[in-house]
N, C-alpha and C. Protein backbone atom coordinates (compact mmCIF):
# COMPACT_ATOMS: atom_id res chain seq x y z
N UNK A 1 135.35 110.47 125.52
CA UNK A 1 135.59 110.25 124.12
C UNK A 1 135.83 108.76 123.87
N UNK A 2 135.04 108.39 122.68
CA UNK A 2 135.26 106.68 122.78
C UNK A 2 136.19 106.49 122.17
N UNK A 3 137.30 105.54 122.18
CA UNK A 3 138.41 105.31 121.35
C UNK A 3 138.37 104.65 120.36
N UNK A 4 139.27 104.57 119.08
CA UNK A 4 138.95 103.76 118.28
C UNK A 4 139.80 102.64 118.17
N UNK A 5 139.16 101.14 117.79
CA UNK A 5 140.23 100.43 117.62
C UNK A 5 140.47 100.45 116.21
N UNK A 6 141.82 100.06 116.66
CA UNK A 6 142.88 99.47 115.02
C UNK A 6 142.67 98.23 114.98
N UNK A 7 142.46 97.70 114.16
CA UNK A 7 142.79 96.52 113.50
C UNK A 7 144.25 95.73 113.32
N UNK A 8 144.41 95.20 113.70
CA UNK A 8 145.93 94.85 113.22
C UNK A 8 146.00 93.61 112.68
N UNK A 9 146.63 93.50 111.22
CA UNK A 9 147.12 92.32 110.28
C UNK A 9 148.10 91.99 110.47
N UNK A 10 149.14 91.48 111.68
CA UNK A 10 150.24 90.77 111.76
C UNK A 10 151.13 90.65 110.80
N UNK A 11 150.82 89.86 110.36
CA UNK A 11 151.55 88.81 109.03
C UNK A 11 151.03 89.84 107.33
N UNK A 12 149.93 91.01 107.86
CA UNK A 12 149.92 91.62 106.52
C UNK A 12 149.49 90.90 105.29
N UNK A 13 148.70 89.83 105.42
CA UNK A 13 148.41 89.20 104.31
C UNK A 13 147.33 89.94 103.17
N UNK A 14 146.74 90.96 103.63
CA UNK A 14 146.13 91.63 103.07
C UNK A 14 146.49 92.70 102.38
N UNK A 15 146.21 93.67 101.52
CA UNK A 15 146.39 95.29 101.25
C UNK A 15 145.91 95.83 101.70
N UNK A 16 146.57 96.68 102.05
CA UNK A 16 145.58 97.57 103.41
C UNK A 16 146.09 99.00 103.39
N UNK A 17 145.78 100.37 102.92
CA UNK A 17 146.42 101.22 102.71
C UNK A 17 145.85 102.08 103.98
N UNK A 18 146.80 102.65 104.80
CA UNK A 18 145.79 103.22 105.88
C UNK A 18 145.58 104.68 105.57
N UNK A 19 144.47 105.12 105.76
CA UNK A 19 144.20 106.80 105.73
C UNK A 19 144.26 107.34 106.58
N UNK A 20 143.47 106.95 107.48
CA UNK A 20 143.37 107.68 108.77
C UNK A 20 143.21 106.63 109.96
N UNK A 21 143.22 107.12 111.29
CA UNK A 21 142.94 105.80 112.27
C UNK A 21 141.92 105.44 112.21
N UNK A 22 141.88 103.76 112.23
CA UNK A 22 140.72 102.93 111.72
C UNK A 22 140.13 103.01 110.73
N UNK A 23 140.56 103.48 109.54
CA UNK A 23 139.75 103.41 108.34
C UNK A 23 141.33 103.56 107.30
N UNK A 24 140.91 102.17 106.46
CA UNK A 24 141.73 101.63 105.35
C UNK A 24 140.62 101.03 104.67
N UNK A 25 141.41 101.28 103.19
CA UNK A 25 141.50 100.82 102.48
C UNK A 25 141.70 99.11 101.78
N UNK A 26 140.92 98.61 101.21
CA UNK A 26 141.23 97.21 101.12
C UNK A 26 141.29 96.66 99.61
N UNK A 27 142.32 96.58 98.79
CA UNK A 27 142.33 96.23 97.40
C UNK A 27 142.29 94.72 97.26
N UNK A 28 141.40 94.10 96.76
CA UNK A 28 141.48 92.69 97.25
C UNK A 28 141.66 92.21 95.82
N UNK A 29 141.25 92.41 94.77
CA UNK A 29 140.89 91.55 93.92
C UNK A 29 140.88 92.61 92.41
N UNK A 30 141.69 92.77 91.85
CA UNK A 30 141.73 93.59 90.90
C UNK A 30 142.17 93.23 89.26
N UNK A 31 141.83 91.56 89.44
CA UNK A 31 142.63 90.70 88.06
C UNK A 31 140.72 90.51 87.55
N UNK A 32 139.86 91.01 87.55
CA UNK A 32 138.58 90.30 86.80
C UNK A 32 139.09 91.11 85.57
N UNK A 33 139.29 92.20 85.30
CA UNK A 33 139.25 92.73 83.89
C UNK A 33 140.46 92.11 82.73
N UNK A 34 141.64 92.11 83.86
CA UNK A 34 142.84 91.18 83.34
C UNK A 34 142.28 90.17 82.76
N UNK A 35 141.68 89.09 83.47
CA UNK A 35 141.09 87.55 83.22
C UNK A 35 140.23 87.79 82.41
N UNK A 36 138.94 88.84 82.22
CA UNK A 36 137.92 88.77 81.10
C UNK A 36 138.59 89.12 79.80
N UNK A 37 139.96 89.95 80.06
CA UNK A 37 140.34 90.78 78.63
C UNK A 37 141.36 89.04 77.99
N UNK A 38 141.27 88.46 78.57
CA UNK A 38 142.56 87.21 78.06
C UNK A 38 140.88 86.16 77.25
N UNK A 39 139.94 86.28 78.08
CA UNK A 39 138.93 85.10 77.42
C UNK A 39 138.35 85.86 76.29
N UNK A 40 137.80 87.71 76.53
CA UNK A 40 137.65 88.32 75.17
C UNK A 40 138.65 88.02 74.00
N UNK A 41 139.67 88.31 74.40
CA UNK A 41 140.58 88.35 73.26
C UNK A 41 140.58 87.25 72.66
N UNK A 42 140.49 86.34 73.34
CA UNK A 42 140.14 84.51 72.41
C UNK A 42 139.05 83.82 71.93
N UNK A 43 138.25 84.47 72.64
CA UNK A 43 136.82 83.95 72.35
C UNK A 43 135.78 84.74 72.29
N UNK A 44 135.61 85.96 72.29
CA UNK A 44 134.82 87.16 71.64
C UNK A 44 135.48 87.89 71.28
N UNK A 45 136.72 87.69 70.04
CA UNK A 45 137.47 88.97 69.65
C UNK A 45 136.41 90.12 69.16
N UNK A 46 135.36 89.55 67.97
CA UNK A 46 134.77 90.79 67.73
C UNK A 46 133.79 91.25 68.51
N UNK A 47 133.86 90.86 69.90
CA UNK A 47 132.34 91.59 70.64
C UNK A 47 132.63 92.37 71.67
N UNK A 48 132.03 93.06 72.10
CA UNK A 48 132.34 94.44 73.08
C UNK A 48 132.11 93.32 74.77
N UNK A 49 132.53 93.94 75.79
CA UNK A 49 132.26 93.83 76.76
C UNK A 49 130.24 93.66 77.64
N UNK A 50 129.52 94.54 77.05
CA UNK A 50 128.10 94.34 76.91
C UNK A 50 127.59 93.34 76.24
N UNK A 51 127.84 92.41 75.06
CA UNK A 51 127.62 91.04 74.84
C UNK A 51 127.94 90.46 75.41
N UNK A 52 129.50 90.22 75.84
CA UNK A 52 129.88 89.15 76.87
C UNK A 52 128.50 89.34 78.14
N UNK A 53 128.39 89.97 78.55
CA UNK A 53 127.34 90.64 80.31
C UNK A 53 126.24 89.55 79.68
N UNK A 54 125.20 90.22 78.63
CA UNK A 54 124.73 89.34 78.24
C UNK A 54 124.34 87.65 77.82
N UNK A 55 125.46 87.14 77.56
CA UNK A 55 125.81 85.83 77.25
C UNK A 55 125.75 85.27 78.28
N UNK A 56 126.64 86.04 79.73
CA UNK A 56 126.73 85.10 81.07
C UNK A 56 125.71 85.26 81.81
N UNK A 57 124.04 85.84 81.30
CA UNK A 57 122.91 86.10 82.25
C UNK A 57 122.35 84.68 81.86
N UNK A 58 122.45 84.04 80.86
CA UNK A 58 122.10 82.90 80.18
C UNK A 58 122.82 81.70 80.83
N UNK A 59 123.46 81.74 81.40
CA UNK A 59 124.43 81.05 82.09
C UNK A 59 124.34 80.49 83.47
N UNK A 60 123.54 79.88 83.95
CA UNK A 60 123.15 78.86 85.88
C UNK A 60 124.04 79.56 86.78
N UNK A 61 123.73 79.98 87.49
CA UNK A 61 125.13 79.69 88.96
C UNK A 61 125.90 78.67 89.13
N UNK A 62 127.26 78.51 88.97
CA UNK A 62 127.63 77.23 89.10
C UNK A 62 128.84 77.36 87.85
N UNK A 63 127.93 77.96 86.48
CA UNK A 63 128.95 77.77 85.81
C UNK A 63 128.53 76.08 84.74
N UNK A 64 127.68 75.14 85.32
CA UNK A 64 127.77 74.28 85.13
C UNK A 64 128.99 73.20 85.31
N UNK A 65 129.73 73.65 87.04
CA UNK A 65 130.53 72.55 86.98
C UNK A 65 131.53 73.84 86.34
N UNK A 66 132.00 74.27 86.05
CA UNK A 66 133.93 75.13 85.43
C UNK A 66 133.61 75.70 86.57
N UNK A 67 135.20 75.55 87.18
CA UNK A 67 135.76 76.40 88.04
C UNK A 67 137.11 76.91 87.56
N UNK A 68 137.26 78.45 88.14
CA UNK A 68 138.20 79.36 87.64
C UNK A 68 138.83 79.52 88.41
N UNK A 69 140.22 79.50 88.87
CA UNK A 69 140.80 80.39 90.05
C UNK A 69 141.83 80.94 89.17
N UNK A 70 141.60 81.94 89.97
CA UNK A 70 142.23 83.49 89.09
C UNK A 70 142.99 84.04 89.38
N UNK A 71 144.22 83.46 89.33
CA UNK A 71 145.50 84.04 90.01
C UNK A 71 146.22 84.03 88.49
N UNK A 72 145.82 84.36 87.54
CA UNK A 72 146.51 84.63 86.30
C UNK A 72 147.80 85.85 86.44
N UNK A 73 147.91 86.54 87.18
CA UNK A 73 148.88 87.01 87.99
C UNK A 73 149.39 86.90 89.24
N UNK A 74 149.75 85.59 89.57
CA UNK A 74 149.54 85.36 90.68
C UNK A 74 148.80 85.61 92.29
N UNK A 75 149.14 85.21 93.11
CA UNK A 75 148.08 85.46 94.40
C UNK A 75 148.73 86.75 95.51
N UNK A 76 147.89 87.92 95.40
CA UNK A 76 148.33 88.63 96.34
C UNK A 76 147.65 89.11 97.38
N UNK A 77 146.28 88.65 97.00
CA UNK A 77 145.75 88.50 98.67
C UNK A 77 144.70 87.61 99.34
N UNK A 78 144.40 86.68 100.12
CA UNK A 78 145.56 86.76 101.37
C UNK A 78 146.61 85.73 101.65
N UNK A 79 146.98 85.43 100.29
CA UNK A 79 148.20 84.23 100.43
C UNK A 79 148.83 84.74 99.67
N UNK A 80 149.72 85.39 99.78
CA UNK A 80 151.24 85.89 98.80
C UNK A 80 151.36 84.93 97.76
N UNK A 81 151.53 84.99 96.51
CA UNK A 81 152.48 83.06 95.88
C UNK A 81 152.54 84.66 94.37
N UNK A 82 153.20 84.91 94.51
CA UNK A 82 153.06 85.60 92.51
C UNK A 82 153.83 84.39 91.88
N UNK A 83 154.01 83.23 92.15
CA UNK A 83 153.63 81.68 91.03
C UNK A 83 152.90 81.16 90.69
N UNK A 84 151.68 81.56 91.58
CA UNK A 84 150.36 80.98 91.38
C UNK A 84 150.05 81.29 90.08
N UNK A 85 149.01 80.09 89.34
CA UNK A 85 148.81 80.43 87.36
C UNK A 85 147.40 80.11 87.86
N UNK A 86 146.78 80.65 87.25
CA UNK A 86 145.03 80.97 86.63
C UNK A 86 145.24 79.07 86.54
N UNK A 87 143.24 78.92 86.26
CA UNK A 87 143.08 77.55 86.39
C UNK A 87 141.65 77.56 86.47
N UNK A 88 141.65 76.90 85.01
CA UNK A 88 139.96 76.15 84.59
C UNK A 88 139.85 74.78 84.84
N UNK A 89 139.01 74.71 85.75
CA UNK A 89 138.90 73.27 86.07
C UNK A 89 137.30 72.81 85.79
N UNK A 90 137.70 71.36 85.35
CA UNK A 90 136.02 70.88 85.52
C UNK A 90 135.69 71.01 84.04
N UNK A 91 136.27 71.21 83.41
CA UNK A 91 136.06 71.51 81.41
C UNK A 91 135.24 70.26 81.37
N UNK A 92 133.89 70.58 80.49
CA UNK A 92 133.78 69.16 79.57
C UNK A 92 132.89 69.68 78.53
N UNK A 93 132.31 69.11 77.66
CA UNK A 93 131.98 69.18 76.70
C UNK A 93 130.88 70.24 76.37
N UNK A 94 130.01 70.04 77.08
CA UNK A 94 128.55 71.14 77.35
C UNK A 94 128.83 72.76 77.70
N UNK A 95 130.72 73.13 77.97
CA UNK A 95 130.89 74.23 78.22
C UNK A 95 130.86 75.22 77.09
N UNK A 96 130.49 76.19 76.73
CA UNK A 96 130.70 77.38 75.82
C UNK A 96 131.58 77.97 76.42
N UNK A 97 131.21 79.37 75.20
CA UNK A 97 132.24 80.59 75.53
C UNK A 97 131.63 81.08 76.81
N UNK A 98 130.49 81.32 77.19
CA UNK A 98 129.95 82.23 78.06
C UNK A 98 130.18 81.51 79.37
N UNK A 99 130.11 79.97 79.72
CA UNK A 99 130.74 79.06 80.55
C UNK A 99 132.38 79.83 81.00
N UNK A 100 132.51 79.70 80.46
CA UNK A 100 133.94 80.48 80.97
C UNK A 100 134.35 82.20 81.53
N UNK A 101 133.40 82.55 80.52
CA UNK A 101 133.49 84.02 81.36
C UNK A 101 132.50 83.90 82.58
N UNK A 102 131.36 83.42 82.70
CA UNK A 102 131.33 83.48 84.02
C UNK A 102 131.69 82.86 85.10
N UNK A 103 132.67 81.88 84.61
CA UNK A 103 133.28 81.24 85.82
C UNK A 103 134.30 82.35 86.39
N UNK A 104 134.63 83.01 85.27
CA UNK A 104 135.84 84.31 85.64
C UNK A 104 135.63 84.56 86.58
N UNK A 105 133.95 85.72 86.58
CA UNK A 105 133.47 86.21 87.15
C UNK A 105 133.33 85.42 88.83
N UNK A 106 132.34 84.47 88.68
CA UNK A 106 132.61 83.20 89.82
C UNK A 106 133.77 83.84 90.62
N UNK A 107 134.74 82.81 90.14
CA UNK A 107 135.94 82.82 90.66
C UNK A 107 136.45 83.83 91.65
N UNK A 108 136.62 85.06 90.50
CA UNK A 108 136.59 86.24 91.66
C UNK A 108 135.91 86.87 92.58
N UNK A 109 134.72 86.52 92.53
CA UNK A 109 133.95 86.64 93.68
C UNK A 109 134.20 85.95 94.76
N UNK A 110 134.50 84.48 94.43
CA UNK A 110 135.37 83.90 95.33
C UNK A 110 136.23 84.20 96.12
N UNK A 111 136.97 84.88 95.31
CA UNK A 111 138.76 84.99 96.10
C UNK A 111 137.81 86.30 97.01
N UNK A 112 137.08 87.50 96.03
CA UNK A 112 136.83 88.09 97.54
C UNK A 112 136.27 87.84 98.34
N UNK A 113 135.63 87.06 98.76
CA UNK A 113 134.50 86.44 99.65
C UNK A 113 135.71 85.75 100.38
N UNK A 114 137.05 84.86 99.88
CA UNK A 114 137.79 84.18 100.89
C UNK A 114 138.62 85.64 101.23
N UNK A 115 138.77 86.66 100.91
CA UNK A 115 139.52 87.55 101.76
C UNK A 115 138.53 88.44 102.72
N UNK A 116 137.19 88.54 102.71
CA UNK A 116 136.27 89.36 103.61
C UNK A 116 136.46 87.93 104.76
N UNK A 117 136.42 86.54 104.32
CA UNK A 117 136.45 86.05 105.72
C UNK A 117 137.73 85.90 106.12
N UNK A 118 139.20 85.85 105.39
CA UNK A 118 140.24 85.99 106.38
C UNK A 118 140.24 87.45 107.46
N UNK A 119 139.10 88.21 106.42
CA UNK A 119 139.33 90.40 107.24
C UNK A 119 138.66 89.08 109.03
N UNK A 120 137.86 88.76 108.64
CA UNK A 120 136.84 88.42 110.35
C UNK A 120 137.69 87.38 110.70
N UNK A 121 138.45 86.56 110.54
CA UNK A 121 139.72 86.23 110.79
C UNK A 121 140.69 87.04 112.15
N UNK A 122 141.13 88.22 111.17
CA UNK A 122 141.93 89.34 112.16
C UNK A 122 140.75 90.16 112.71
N UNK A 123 139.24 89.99 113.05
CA UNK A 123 138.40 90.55 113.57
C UNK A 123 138.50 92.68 112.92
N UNK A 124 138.25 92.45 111.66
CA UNK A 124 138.26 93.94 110.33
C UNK A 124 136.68 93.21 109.82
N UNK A 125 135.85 93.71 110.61
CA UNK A 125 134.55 93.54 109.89
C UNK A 125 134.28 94.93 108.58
N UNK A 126 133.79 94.22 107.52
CA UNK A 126 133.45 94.67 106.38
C UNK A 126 131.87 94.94 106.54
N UNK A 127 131.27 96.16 106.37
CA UNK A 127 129.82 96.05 106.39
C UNK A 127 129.67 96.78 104.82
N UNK A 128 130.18 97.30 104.44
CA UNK A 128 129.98 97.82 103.18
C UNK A 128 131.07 97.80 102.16
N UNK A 129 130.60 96.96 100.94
CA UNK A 129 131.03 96.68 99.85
C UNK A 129 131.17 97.36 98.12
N UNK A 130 131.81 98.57 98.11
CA UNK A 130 131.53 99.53 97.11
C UNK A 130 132.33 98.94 95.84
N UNK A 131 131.94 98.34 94.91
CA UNK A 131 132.58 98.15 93.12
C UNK A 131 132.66 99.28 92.87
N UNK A 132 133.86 99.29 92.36
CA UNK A 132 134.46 100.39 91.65
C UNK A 132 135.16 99.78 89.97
N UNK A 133 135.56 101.07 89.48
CA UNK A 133 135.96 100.68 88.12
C UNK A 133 135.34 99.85 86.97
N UNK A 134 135.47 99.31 86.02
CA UNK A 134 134.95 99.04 84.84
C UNK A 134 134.07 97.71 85.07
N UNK A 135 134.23 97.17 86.20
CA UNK A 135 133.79 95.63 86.23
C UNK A 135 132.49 96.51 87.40
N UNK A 136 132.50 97.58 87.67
CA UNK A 136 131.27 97.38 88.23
C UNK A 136 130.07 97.71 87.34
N UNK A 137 130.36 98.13 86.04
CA UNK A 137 129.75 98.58 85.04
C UNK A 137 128.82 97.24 84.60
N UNK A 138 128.94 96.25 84.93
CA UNK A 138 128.54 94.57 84.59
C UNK A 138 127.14 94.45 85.35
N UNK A 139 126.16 94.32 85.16
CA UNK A 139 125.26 94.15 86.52
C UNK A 139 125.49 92.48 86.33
N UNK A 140 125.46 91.83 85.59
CA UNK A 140 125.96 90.40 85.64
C UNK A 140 127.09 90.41 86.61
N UNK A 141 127.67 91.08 86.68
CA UNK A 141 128.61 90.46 87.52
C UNK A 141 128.88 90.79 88.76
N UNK A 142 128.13 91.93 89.37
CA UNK A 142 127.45 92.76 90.49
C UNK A 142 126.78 92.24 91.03
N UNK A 143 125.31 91.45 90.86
CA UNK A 143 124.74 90.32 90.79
C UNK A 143 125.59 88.96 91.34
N UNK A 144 125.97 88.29 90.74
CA UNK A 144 127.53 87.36 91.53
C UNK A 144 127.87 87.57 92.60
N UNK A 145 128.40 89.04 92.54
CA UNK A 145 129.61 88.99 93.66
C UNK A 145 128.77 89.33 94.75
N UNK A 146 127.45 89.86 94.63
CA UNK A 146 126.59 90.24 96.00
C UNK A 146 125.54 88.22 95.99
N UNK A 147 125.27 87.79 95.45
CA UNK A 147 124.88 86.14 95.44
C UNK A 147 126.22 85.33 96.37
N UNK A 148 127.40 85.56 95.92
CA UNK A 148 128.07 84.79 96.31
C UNK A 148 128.74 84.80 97.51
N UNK A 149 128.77 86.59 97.70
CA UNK A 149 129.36 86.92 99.06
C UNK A 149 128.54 87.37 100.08
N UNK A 150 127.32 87.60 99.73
CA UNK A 150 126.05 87.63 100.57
C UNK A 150 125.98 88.74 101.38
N UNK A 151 126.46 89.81 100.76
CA UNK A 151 125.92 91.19 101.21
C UNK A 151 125.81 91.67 100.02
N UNK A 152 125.66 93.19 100.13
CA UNK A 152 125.21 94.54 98.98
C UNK A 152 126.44 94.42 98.49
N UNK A 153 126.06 94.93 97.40
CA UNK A 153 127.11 95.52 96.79
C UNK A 153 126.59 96.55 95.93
N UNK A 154 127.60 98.01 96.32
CA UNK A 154 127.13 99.23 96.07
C UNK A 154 128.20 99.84 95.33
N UNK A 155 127.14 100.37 93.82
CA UNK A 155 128.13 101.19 92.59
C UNK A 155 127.40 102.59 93.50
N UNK A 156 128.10 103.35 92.67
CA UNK A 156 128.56 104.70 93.23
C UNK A 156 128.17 105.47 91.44
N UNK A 157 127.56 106.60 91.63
CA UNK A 157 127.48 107.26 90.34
C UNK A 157 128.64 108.36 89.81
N UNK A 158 130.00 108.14 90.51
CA UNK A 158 131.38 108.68 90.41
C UNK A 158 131.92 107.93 89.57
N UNK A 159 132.44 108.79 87.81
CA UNK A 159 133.49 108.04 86.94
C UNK A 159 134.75 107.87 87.46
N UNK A 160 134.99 109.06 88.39
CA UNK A 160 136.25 108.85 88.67
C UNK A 160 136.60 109.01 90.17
N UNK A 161 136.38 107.76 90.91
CA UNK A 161 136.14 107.56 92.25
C UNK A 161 137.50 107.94 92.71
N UNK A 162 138.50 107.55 92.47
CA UNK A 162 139.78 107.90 92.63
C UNK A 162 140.05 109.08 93.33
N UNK A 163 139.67 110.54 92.29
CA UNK A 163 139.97 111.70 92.41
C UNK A 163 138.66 112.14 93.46
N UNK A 164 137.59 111.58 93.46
CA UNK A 164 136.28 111.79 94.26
C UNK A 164 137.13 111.48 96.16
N UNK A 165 137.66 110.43 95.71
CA UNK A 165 138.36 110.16 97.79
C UNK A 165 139.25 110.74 97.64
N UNK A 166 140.00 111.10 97.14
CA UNK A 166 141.06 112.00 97.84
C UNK A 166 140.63 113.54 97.75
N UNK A 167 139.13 114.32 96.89
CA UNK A 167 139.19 115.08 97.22
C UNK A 167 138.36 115.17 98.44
N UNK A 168 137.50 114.03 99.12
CA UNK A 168 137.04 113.39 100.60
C UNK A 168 137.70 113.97 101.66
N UNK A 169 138.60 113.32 101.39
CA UNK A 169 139.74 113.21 102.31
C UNK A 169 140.42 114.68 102.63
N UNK A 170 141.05 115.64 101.42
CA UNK A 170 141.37 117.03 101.16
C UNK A 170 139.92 117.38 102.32
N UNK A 171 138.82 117.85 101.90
CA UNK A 171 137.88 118.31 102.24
C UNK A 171 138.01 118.17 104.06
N UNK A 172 137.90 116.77 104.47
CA UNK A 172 138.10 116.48 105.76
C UNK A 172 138.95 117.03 106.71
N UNK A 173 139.91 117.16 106.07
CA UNK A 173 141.13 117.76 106.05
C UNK A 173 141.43 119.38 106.86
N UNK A 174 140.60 119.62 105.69
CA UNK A 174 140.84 121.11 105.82
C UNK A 174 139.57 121.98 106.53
N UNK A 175 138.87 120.87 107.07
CA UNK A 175 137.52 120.81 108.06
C UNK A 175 135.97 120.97 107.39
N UNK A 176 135.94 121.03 105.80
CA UNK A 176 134.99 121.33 104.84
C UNK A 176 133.76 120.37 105.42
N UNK A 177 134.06 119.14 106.02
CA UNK A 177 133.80 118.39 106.67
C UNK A 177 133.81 117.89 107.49
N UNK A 178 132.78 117.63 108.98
CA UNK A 178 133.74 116.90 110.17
C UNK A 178 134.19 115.55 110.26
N UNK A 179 134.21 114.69 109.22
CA UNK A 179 134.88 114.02 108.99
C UNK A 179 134.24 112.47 107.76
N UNK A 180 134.74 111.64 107.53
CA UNK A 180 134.77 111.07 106.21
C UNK A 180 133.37 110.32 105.93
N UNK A 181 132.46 110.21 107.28
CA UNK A 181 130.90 109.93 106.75
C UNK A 181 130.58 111.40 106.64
N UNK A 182 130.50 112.34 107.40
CA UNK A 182 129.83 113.28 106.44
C UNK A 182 130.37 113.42 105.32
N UNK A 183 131.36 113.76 104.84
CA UNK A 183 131.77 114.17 103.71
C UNK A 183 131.14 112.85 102.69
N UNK A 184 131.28 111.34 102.75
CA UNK A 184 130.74 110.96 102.08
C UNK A 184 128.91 111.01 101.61
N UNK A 185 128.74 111.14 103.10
CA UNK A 185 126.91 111.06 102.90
C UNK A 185 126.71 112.55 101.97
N UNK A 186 127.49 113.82 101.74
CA UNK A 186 127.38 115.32 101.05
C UNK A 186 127.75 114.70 99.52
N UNK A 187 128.56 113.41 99.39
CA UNK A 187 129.75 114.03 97.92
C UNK A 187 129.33 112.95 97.48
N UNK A 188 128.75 111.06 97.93
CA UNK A 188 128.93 110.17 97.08
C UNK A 188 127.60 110.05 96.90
N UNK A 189 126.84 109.92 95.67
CA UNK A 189 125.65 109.27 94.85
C UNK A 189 125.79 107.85 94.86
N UNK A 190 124.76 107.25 95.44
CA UNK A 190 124.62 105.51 95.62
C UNK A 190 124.02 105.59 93.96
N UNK A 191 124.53 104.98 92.87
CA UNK A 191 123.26 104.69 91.98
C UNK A 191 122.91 103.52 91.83
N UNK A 192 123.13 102.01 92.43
CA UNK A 192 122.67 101.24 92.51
C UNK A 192 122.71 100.54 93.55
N UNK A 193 122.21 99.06 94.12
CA UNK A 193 122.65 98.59 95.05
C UNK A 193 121.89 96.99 94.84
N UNK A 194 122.93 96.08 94.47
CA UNK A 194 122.70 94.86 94.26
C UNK A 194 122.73 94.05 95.77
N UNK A 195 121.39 93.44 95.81
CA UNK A 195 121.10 92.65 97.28
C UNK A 195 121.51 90.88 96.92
N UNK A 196 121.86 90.07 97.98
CA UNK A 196 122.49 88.82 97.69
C UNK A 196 120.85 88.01 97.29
């Protein structure tokens, strides 16, 4: 029987919720909707979330020069600081509204891309990258985060992924499954898959 290794984060700089041996959970980055809902509210009060998507397809890689770091709630992974403040840098004149939301976007692709390389750091290779929740609804911004971090990135056709893994997990459990790739390859629908 081959054994499995654990991973071990020392210092814990990461989130890491464990399920079972060798397989966790990794919440890395969960302020893009926070950060887009603070630039909507100021600068597209009357427009939905699908204009903004739009506006930032119009928009270079780069940003043109604005950089965002997005610790508008401070930094919790993989450098602890909850003092850390959000930060537009590089402003000048040629920037719009849409300049800024996709630096958002940027940005956080960033921070996850610097926490997949602290994971190879503590040797926690990442081969698969699943968006979840409302920001994966963006292909603008799905697009990004697979450009910037240079793998897939895979939506899932589950509204409510949440209740979908833990009933995974239940299932596994109770042997419905022999364990959490089958049960996923039976229960999860890939419906897209953005290449870098």
């Amino acid at each position: 029987m081959k054994k499995k290794r654990i991973s071990v984060d020392k210092i814990r700089k990461t989130l890491r919720l464990h399920i079972e041996l060798n397989l966790n959970c990794r919440k890395i980055a969960a302020v893009l909707c926070i950060s887009l809902r603070v630039v909507k509210n100021n600068f597209y009060d009357d427009k939905n979330y699908s204009y903004i998507n739009k506006e930032i397809e119009k928009i270079s890689p780069g940003s043109n020069g604005l950089i965002f770091l997005p610790y508008i709630t401070g930094i919790n992974s993989p450098d602890l600081n909850p003092n850390a403040k959000g930060v537009f840098y590089g402003i000048n004149i040629s920037h719009k509204k849409a300049h800024f939301a996709r630096s958002i976007m940027e940005g956080i692709a960033y921070l996850i891309r610097k926490n997949l390389d602290y994971f190879k750091k503590v040797n926690i290779n990442t081969n698969k990258l699943i968006s979840l929740g409302g920001g994966s609804k963006s292909d603008a911004w799905n697009q990004i985060k697979a450009d910037v971090i240079g793998k897939d990135i895979i939506i899932t056709g589950e509204d409510e992924p949440t209740s979908l893994g833990v009933a995974i997990l239940a299932a596994v459990k109770l042997g419905i499954y022999k364990d959490i790739n089958d049960a996923v390859s039976n229960l999860v629908e890939i419906r897209k898959v953005y290449n870098p």
